[in-house]
N, C-alpha and C. Protein backbone atom coordinates (compact mmCIF):
# COMPACT_ATOMS: atom_id res chain seq x y z
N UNK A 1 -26.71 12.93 -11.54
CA UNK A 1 -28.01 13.10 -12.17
C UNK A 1 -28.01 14.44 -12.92
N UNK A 2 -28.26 14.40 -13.94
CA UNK A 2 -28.48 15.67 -14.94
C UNK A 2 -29.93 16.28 -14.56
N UNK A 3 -29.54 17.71 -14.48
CA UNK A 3 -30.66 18.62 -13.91
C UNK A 3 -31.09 20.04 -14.95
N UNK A 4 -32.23 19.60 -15.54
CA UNK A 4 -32.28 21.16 -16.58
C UNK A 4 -33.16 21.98 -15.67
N UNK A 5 -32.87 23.57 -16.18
CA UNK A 5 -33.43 24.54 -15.45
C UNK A 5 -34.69 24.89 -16.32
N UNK A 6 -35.74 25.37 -16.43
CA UNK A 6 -36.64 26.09 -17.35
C UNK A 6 -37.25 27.01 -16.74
N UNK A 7 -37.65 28.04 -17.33
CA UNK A 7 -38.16 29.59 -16.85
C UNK A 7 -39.45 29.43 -17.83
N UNK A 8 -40.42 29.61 -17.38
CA UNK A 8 -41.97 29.67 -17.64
C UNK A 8 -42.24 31.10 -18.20
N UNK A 9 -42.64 31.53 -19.47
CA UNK A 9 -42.19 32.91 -20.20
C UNK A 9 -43.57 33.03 -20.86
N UNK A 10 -44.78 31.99 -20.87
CA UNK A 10 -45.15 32.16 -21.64
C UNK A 10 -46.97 33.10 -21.91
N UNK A 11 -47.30 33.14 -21.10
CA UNK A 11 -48.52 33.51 -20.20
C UNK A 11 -48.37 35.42 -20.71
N UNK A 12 -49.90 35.25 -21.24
CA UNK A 12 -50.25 36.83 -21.36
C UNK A 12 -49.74 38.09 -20.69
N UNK A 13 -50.08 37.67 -19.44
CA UNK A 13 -49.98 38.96 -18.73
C UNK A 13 -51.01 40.02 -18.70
N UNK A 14 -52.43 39.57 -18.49
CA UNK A 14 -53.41 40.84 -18.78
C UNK A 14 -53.55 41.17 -17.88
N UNK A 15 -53.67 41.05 -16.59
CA UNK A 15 -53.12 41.69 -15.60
C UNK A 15 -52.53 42.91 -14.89
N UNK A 16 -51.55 42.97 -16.02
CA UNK A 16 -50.43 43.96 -15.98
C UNK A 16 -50.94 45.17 -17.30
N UNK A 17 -51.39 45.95 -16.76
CA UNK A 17 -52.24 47.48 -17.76
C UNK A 17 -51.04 47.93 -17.86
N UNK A 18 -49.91 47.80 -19.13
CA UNK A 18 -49.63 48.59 -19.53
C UNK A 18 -49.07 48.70 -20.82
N UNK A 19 -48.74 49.74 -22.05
CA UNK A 19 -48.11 49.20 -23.01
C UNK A 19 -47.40 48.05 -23.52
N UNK A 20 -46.42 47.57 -22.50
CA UNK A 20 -45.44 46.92 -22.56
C UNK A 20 -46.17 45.56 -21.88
N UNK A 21 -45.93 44.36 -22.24
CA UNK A 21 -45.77 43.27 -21.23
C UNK A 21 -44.86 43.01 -20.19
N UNK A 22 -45.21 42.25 -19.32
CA UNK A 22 -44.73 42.59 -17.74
C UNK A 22 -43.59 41.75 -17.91
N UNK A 23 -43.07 40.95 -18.35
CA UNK A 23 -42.05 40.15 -18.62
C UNK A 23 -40.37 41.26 -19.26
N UNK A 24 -41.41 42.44 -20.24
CA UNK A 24 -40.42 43.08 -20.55
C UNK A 24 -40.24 44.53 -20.04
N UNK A 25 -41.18 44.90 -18.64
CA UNK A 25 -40.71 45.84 -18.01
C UNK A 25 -39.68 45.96 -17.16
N UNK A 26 -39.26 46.96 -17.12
CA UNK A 26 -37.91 47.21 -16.40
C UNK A 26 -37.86 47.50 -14.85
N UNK A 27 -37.12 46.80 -14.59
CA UNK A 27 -36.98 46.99 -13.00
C UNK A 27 -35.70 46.57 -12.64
N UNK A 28 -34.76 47.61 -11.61
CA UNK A 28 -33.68 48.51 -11.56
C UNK A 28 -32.86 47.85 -12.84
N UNK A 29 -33.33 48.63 -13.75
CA UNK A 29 -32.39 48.64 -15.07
C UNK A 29 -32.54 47.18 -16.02
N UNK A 30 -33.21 46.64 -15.57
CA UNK A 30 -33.09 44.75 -15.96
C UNK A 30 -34.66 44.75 -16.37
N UNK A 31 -34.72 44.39 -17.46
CA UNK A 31 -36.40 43.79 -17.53
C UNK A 31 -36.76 42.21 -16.10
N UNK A 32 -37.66 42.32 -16.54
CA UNK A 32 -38.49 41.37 -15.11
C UNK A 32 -37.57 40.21 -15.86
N UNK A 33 -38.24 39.59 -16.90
CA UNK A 33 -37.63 38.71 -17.27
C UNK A 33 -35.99 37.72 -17.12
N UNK A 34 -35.52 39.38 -17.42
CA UNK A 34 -33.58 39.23 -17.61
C UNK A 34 -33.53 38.92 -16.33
N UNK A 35 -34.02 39.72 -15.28
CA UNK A 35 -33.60 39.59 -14.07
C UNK A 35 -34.08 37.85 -13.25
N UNK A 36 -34.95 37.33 -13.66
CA UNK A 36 -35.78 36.21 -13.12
C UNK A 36 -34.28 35.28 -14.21
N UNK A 37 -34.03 35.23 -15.27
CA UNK A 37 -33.11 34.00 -16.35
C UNK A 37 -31.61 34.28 -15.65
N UNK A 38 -31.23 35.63 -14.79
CA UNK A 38 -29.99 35.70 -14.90
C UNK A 38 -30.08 34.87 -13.38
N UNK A 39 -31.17 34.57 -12.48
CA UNK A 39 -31.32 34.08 -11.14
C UNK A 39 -30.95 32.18 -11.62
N UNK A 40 -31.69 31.77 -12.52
CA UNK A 40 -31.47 31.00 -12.68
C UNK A 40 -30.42 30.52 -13.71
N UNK A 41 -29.81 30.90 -14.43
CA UNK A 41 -28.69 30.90 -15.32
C UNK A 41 -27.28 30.66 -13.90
N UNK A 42 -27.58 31.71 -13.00
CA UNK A 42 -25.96 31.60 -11.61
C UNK A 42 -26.49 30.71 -11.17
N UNK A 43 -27.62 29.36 -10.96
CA UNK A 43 -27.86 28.41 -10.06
C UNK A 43 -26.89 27.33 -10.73
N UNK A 44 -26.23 27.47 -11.87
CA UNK A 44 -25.37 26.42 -12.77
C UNK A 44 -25.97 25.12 -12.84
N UNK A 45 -27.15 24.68 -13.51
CA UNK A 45 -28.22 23.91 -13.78
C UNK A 45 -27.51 23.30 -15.16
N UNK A 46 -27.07 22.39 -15.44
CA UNK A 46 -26.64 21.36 -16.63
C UNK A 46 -26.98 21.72 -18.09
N UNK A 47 -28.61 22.05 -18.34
CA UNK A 47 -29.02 22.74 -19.23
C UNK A 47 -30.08 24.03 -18.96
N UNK A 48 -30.62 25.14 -19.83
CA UNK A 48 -31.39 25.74 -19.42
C UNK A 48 -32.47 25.86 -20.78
N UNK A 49 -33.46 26.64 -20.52
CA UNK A 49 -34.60 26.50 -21.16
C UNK A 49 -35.42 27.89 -20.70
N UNK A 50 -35.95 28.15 -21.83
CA UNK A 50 -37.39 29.57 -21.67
C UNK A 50 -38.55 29.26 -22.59
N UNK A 51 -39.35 28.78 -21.82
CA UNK A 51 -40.84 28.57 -22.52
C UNK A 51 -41.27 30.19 -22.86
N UNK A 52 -41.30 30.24 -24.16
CA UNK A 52 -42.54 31.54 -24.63
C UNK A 52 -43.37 31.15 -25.20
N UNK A 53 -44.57 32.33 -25.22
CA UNK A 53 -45.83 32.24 -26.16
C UNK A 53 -45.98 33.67 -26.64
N UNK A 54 -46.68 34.06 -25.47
CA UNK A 54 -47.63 35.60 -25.99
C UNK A 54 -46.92 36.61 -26.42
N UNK A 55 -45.58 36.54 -25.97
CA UNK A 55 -44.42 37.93 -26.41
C UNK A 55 -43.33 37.15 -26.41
N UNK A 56 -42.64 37.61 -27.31
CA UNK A 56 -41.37 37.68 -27.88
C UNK A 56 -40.18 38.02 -27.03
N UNK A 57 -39.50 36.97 -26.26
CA UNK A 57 -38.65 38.05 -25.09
C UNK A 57 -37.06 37.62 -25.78
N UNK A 58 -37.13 37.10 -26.79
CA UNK A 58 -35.77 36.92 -27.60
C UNK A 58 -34.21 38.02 -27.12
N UNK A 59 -34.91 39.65 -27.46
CA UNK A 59 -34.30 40.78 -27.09
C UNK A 59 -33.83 40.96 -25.66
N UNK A 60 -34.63 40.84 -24.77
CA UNK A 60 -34.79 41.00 -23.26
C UNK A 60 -33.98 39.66 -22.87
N UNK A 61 -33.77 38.95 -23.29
CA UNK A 61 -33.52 37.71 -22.65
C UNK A 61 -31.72 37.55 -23.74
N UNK A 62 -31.42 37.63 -24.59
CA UNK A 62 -30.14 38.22 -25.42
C UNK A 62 -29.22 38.79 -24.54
N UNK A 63 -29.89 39.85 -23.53
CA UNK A 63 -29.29 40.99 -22.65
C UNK A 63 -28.40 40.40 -21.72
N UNK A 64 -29.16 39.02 -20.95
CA UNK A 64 -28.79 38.58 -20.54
C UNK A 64 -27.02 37.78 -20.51
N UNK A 65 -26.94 37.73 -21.85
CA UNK A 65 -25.36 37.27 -21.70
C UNK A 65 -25.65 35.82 -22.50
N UNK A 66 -26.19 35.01 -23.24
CA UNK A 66 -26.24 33.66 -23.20
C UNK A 66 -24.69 33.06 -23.31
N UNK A 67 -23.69 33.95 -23.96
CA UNK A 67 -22.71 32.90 -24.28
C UNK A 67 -21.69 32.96 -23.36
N UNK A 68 -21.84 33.78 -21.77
CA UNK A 68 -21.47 33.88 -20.60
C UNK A 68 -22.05 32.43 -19.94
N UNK A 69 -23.14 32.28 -20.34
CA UNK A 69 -23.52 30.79 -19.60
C UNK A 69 -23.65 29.48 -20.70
N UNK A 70 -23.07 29.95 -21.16
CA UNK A 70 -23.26 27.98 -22.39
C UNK A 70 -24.27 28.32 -23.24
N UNK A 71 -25.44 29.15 -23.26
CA UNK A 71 -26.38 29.03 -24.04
C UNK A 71 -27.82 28.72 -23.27
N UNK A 72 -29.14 29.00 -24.02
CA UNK A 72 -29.82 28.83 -23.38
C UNK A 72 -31.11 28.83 -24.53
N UNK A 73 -31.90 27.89 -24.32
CA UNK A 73 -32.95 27.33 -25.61
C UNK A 73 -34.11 27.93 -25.05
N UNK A 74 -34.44 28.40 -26.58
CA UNK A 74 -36.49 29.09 -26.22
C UNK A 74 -37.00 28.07 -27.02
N UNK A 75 -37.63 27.88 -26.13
CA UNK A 75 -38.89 26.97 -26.60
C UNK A 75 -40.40 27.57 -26.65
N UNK A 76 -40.80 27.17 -28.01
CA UNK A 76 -41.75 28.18 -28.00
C UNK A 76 -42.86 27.32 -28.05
N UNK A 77 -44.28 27.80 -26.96
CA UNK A 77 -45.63 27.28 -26.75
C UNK A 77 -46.06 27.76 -27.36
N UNK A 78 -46.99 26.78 -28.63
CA UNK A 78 -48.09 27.25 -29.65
C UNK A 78 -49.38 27.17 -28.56
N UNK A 79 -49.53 26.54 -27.70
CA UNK A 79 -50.80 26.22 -26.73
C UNK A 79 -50.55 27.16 -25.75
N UNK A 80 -49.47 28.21 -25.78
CA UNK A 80 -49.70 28.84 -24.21
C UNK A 80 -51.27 29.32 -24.22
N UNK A 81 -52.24 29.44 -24.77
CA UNK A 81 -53.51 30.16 -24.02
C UNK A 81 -54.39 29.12 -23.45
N UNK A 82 -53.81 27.76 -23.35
CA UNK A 82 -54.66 26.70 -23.17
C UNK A 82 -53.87 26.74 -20.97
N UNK A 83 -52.94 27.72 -20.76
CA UNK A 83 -52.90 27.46 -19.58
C UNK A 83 -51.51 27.02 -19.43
N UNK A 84 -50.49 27.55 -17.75
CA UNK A 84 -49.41 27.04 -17.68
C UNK A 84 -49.01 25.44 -18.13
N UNK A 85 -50.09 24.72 -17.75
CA UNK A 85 -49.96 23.19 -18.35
C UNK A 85 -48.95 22.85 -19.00
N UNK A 86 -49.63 23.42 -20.51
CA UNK A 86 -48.48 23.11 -21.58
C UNK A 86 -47.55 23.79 -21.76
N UNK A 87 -47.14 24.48 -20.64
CA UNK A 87 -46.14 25.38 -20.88
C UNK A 87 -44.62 24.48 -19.94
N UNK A 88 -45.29 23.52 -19.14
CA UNK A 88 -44.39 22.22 -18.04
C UNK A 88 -44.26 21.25 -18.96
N UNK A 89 -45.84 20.90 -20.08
CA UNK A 89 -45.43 19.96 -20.78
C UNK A 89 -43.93 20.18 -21.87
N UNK A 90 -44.29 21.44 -22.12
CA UNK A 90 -43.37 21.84 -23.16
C UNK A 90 -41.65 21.33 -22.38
N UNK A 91 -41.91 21.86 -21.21
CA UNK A 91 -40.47 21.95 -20.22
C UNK A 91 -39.82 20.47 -20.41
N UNK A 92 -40.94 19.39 -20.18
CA UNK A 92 -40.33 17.94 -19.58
C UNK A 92 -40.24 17.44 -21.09
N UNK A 93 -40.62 18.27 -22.43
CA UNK A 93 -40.60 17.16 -23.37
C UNK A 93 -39.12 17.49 -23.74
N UNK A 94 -38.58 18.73 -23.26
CA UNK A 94 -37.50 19.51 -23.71
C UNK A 94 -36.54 18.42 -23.12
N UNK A 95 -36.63 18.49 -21.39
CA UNK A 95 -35.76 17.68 -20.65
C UNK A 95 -35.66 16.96 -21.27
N UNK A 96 -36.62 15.78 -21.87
CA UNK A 96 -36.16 14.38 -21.89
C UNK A 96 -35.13 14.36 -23.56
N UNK A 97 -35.43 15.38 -24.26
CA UNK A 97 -34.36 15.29 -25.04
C UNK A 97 -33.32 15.61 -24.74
N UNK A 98 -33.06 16.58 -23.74
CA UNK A 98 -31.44 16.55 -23.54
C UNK A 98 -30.86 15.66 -22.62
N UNK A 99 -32.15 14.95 -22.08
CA UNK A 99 -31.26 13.72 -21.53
C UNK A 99 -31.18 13.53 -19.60
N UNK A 100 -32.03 14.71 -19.60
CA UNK A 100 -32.69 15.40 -17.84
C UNK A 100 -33.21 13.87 -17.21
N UNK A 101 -32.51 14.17 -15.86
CA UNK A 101 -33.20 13.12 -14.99
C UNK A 101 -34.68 13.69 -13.91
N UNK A 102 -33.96 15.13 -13.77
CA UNK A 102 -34.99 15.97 -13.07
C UNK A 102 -35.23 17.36 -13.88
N UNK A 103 -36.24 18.18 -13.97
CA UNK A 103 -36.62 19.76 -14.12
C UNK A 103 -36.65 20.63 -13.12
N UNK A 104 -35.98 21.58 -13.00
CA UNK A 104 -36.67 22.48 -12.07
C UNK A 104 -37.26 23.66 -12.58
N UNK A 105 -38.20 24.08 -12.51
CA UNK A 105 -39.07 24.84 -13.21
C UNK A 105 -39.77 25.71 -12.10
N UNK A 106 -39.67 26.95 -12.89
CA UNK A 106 -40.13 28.29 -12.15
C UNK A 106 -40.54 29.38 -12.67
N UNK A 107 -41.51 30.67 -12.93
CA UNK A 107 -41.86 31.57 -13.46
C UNK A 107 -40.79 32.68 -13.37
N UNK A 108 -41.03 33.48 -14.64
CA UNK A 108 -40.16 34.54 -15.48
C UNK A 108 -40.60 35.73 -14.73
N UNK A 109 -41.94 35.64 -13.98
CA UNK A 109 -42.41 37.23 -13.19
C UNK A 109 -42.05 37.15 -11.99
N UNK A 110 -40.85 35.90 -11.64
CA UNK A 110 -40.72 36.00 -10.02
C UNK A 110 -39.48 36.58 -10.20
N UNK A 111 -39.20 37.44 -9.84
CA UNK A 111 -37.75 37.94 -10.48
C UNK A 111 -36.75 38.09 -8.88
N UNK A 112 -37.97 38.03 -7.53
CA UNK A 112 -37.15 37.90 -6.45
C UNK A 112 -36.61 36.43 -6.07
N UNK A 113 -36.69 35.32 -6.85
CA UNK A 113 -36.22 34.57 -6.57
C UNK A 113 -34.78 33.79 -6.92
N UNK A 114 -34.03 33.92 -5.69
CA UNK A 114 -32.61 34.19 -6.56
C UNK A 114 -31.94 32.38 -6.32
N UNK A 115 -30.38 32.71 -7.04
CA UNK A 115 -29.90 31.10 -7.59
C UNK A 115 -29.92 30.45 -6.54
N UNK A 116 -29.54 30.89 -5.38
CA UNK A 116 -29.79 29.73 -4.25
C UNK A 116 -31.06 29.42 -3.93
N UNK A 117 -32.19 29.71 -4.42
CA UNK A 117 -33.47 28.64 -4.05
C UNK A 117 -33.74 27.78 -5.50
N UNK A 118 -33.13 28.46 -6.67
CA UNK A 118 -33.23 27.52 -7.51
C UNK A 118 -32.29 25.91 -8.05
N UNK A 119 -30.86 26.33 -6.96
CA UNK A 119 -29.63 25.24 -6.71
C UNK A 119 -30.50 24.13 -5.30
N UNK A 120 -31.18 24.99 -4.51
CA UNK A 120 -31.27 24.37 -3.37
C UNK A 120 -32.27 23.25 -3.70
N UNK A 121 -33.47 23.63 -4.72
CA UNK A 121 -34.43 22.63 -5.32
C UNK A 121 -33.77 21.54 -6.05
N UNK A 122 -32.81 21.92 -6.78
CA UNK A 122 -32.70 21.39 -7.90
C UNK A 122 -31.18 19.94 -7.20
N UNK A 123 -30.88 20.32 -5.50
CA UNK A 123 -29.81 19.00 -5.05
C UNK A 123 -30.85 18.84 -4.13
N UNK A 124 -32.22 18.66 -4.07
CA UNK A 124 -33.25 18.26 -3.48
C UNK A 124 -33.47 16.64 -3.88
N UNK A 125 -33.73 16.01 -3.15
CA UNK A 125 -34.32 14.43 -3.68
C UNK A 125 -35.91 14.29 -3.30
N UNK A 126 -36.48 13.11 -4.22
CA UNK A 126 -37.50 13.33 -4.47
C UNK A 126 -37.71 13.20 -5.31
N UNK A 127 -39.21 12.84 -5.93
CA UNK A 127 -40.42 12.78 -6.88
C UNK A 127 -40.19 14.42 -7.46
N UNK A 128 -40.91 15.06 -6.68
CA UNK A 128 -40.93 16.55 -6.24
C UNK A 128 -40.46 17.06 -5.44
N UNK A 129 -39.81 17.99 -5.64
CA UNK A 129 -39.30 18.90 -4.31
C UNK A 129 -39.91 20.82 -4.78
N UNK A 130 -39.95 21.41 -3.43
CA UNK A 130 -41.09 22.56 -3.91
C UNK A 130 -40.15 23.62 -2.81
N UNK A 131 -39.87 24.67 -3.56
CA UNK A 131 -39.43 25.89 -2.50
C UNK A 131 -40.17 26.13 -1.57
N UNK A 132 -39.97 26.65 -0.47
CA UNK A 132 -40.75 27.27 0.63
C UNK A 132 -40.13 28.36 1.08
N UNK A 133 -41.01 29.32 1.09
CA UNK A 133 -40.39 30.46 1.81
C UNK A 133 -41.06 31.18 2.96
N UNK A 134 -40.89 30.66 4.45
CA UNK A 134 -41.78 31.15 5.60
C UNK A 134 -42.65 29.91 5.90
N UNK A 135 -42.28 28.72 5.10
CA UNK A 135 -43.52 27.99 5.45
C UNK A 135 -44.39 27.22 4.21
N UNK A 136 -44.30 28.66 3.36
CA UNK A 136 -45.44 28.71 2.43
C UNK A 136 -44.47 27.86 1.09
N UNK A 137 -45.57 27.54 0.62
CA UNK A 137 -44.80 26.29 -0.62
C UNK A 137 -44.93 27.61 -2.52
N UNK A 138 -43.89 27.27 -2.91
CA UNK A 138 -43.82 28.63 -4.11
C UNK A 138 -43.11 28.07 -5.00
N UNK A 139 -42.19 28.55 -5.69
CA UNK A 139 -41.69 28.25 -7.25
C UNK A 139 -39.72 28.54 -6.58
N UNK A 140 -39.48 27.85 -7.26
CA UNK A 140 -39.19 26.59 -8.64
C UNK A 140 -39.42 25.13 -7.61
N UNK A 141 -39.64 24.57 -8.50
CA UNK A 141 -40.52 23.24 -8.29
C UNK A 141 -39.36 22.16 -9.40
N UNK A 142 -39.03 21.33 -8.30
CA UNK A 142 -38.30 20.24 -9.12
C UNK A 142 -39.24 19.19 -9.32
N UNK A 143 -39.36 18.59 -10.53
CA UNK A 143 -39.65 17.34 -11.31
C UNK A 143 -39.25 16.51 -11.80
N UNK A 144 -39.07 15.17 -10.88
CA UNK A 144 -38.41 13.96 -11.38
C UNK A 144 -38.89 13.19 -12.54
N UNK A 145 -38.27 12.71 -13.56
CA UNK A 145 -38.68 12.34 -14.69
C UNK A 145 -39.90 11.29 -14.11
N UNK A 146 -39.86 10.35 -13.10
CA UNK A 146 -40.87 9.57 -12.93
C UNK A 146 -42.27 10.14 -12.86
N UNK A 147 -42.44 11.37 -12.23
CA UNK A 147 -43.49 12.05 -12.38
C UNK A 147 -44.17 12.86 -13.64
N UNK A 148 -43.25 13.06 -14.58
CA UNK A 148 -43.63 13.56 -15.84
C UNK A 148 -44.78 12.84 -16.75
N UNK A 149 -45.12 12.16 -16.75
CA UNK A 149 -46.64 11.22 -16.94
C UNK A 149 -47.74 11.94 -16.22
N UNK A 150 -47.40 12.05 -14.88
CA UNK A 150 -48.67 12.71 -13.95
C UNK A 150 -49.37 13.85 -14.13
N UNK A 151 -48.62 14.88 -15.32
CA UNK A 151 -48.42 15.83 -14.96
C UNK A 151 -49.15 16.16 -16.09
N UNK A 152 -50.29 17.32 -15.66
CA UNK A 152 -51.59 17.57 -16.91
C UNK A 152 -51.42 18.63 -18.30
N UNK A 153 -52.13 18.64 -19.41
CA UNK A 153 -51.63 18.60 -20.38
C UNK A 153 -52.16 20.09 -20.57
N UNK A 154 -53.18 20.21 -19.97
CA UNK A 154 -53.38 21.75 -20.38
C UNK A 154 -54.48 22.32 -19.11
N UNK A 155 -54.89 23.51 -19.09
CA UNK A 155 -55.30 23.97 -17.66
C UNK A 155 -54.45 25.29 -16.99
N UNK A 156 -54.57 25.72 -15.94
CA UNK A 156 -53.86 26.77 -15.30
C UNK A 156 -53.36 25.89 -13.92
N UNK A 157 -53.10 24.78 -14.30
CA UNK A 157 -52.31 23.84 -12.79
C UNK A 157 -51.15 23.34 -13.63
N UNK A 158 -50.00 23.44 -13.19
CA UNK A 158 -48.91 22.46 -13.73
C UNK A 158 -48.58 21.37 -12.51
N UNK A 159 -48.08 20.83 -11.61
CA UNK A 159 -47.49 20.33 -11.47
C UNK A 159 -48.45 20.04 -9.90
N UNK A 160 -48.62 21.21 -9.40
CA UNK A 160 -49.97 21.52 -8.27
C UNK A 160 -50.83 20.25 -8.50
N UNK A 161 -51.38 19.98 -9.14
CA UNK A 161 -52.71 19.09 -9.12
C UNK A 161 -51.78 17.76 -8.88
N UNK A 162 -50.69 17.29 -9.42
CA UNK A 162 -49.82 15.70 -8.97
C UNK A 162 -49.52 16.12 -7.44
N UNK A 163 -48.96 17.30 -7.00
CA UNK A 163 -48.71 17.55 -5.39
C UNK A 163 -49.90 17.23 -4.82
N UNK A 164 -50.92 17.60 -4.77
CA UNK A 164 -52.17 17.04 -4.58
C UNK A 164 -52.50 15.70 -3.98
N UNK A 165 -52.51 15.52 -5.66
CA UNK A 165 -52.82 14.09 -5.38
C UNK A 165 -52.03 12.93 -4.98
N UNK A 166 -50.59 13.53 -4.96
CA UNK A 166 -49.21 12.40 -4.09
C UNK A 166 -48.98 13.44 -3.37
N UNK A 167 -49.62 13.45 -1.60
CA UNK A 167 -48.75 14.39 -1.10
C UNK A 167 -47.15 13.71 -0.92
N UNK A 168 -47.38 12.04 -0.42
CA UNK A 168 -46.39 11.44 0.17
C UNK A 168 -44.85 11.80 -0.92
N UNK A 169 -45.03 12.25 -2.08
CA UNK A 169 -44.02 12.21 -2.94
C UNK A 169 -42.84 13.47 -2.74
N UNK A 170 -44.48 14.51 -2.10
CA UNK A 170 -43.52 16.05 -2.25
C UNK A 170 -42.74 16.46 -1.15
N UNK A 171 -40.83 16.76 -1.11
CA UNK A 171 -40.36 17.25 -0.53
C UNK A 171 -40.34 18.94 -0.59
N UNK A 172 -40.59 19.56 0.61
CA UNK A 172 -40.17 21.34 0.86
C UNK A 172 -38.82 21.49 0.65
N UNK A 173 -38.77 22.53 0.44
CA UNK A 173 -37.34 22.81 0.77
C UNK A 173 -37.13 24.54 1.35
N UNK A 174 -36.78 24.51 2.44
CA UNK A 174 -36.71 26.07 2.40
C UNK A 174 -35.73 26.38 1.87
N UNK A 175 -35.93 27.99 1.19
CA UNK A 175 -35.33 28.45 0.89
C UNK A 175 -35.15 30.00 1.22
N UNK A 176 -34.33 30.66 0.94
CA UNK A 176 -34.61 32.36 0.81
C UNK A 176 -34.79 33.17 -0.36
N UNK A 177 -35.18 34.14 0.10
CA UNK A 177 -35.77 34.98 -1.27
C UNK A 177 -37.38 35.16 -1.11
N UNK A 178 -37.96 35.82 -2.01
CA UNK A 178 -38.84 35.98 -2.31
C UNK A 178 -39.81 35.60 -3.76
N UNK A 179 -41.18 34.97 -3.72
CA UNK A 179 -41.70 34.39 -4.26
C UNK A 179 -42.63 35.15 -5.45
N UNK A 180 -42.12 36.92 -4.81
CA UNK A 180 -44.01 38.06 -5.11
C UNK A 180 -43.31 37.77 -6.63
N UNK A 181 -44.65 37.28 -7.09
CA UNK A 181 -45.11 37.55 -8.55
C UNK A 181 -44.83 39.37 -9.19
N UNK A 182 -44.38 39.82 -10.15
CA UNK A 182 -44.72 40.87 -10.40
C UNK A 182 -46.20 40.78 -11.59
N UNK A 183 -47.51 40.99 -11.50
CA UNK A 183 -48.48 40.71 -11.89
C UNK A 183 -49.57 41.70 -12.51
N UNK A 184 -49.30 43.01 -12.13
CA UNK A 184 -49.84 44.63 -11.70
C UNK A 184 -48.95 45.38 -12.34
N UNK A 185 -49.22 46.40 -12.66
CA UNK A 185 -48.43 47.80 -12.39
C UNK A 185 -47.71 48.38 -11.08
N UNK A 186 -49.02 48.28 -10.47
CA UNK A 186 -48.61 48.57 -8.71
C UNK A 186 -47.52 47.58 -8.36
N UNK A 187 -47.56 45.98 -8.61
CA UNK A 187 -46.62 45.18 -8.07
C UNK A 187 -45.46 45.99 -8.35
N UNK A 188 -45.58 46.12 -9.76
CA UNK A 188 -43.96 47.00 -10.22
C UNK A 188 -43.39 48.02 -9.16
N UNK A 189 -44.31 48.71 -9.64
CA UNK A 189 -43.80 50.12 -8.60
C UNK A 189 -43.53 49.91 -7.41
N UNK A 190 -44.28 49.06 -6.47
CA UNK A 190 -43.76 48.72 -5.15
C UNK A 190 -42.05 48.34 -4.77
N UNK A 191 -41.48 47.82 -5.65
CA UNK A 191 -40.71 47.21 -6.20
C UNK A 191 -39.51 48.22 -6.50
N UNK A 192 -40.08 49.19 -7.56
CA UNK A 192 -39.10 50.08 -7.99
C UNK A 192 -38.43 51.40 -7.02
């Protein structure tokens, strides 16, 4: 089964008070970003993918190495202010052109979440399968093409509102690592 990876890039960040957007602050030496694409780039995912909107992480995400890993496609959300939504829709319309049986999809500000919870989702079976860490259910979130219909078009829910409403569909998966959003300034610094 062919499995694409996508990193969720696209979301403001107002949140985060500071010059810079939080996607392209630095933390130990790596922007948030680089560090969250290079987690999922070592999970060796078939294809990969970066939804943007609000900033430009072309530079920050370059750093990364693309032609160390095969390459890696930005896809860019004209609707990111309408909500992560279309930022999953964007993900699964991507998959189905390259030919994806499943997505696993996860945010660009989780930068503690490393390739083994994004490999461990992604040889998960299932409708859905959802990281867990301690219990608690978090990101990257695999999506089987059958569910890509379910899945809403715009809003601040992606994939959450079908878990919902099919619990029977969604597999956990634990994993390790950590889930903390960097979201704040303070998040940063805690961090640094």
């Amino acid at each position: 089964m062919t499995t694409a990876g996508v990193l969720l890039a696209a979301g403001a960040g107002t949140r985060f008070a500071a010059p810079e957007h939080k996607l392209l602050a630095t933390l130990d030496g790596r922007s948030v970003a680089a560090r969250s694409l290079e987690a999922l780039l070592d999970a060796g995912l078939d294809s990969v993918a970066v939804v943007t909107g609000a900033v430009d992480l072309a530079g920050a995400l370059d750093a990364v190495g693309s032609d160390r890993h095969g390459g890696i496609t930005l896809l860019a959300n004209d609707h990111w202010e309408s909500g992560i939504a279309s930022s999953v829709v964007c993900a699964t319309a991507w998959a189905a052109l390259v030919g994806a049986e499943a997505v696993v999809v996860g945010l660009a500000d989780q930068p503690f979440v490393p390739s083994a919870a994004w490999r461990a989702v992604a040889e998960s079976s299932g409708p859905i399968a959802v990281a867990t860490y301690g219990g608690i259910r978090g990101n990257p979130v695999r999506l089987g093409r059958e569910v890509w219909p379910l899945l809403p078009h715009d809003g601040d829910e992606g994939a959450r509102a079908v878990m919902r409403r099919f619990p029977e569909i969604v597999v956990p998966v634990a994993c390790e690592g950590l889930p903390d959003d960097i979201d704040t300034v303070e998040d940063l610094r805690r961090w640094s």
